[in-house]
C-alpha atoms as a PDB file:
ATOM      1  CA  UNK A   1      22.341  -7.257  18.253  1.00  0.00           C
ATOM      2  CA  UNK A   2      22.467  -5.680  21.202  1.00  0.00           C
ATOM      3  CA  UNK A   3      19.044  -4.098  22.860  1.00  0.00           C
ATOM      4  CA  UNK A   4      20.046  -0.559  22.129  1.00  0.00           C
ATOM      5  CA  UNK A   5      21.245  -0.822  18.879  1.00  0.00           C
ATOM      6  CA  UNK A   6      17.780  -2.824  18.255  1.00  0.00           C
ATOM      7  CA  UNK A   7      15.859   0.257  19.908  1.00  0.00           C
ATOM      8  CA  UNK A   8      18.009   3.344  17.733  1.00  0.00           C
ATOM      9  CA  UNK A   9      17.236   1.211  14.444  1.00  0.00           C
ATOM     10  CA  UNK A  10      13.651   0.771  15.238  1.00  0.00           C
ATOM     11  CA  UNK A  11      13.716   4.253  15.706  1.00  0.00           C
ATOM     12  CA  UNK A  12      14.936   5.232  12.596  1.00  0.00           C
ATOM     13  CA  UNK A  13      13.093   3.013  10.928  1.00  0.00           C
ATOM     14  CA  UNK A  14       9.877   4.532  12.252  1.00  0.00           C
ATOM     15  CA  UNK A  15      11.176   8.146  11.485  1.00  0.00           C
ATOM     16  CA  UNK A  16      12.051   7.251   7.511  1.00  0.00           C
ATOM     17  CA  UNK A  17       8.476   5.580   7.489  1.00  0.00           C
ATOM     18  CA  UNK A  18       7.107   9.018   8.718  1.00  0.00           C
ATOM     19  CA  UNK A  19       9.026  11.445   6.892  1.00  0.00           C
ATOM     20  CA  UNK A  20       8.680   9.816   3.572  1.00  0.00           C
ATOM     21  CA  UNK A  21       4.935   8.788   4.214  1.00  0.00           C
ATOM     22  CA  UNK A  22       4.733  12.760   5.019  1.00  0.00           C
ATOM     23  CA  UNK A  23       5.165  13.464   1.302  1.00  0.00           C
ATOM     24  CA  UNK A  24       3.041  14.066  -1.330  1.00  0.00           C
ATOM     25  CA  UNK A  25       2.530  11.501  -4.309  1.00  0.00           C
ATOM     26  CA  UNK A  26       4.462  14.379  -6.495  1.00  0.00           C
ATOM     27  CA  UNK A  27       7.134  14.618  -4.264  1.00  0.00           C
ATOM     28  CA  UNK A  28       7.620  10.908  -4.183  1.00  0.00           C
ATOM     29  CA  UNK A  29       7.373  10.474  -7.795  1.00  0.00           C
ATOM     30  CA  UNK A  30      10.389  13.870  -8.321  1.00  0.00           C
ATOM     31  CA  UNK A  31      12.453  10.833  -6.016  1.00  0.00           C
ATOM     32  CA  UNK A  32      11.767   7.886  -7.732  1.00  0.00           C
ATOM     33  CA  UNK A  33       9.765   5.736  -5.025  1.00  0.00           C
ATOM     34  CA  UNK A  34       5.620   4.530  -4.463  1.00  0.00           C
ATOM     35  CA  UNK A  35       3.927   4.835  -1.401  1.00  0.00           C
ATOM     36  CA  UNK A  36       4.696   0.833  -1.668  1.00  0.00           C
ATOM     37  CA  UNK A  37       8.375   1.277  -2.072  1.00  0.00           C
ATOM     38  CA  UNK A  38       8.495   3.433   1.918  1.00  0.00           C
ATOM     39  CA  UNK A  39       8.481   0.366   4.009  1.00  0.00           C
ATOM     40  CA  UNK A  40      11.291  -1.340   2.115  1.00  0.00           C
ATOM     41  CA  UNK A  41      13.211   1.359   1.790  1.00  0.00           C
ATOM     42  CA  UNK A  42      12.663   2.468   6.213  1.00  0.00           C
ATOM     43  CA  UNK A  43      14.296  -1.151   6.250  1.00  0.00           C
ATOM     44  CA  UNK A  44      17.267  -1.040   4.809  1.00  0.00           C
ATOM     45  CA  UNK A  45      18.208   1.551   7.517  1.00  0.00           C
ATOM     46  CA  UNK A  46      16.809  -0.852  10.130  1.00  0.00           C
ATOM     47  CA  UNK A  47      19.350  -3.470   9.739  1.00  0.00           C
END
């Protein structure tokens, strides 16, 4: 993977981290996911 690719997916990965760790536990639970399920989920869009 090329360096920038590696740096935009890191990126995004960071931003889904923060926007979903942004939300309350109610607003989590109305989407389906724990605070446990964030990290896994920021890194699927990392690959």
């Amino acid at each position: 993977m090329n360096p920038i690719r590696l740096a935009k997916s890191w990126i995004n990965y960071r931003r889904t981290v923060a926007e979903l760790g942004g939300l309350s536990n109610h607003a989590l639970n109305d989407i389906g996911i724990t605070r446990y399920d964030i990290r896994n989920i920021a890194a699927r869009s990392y690959r």
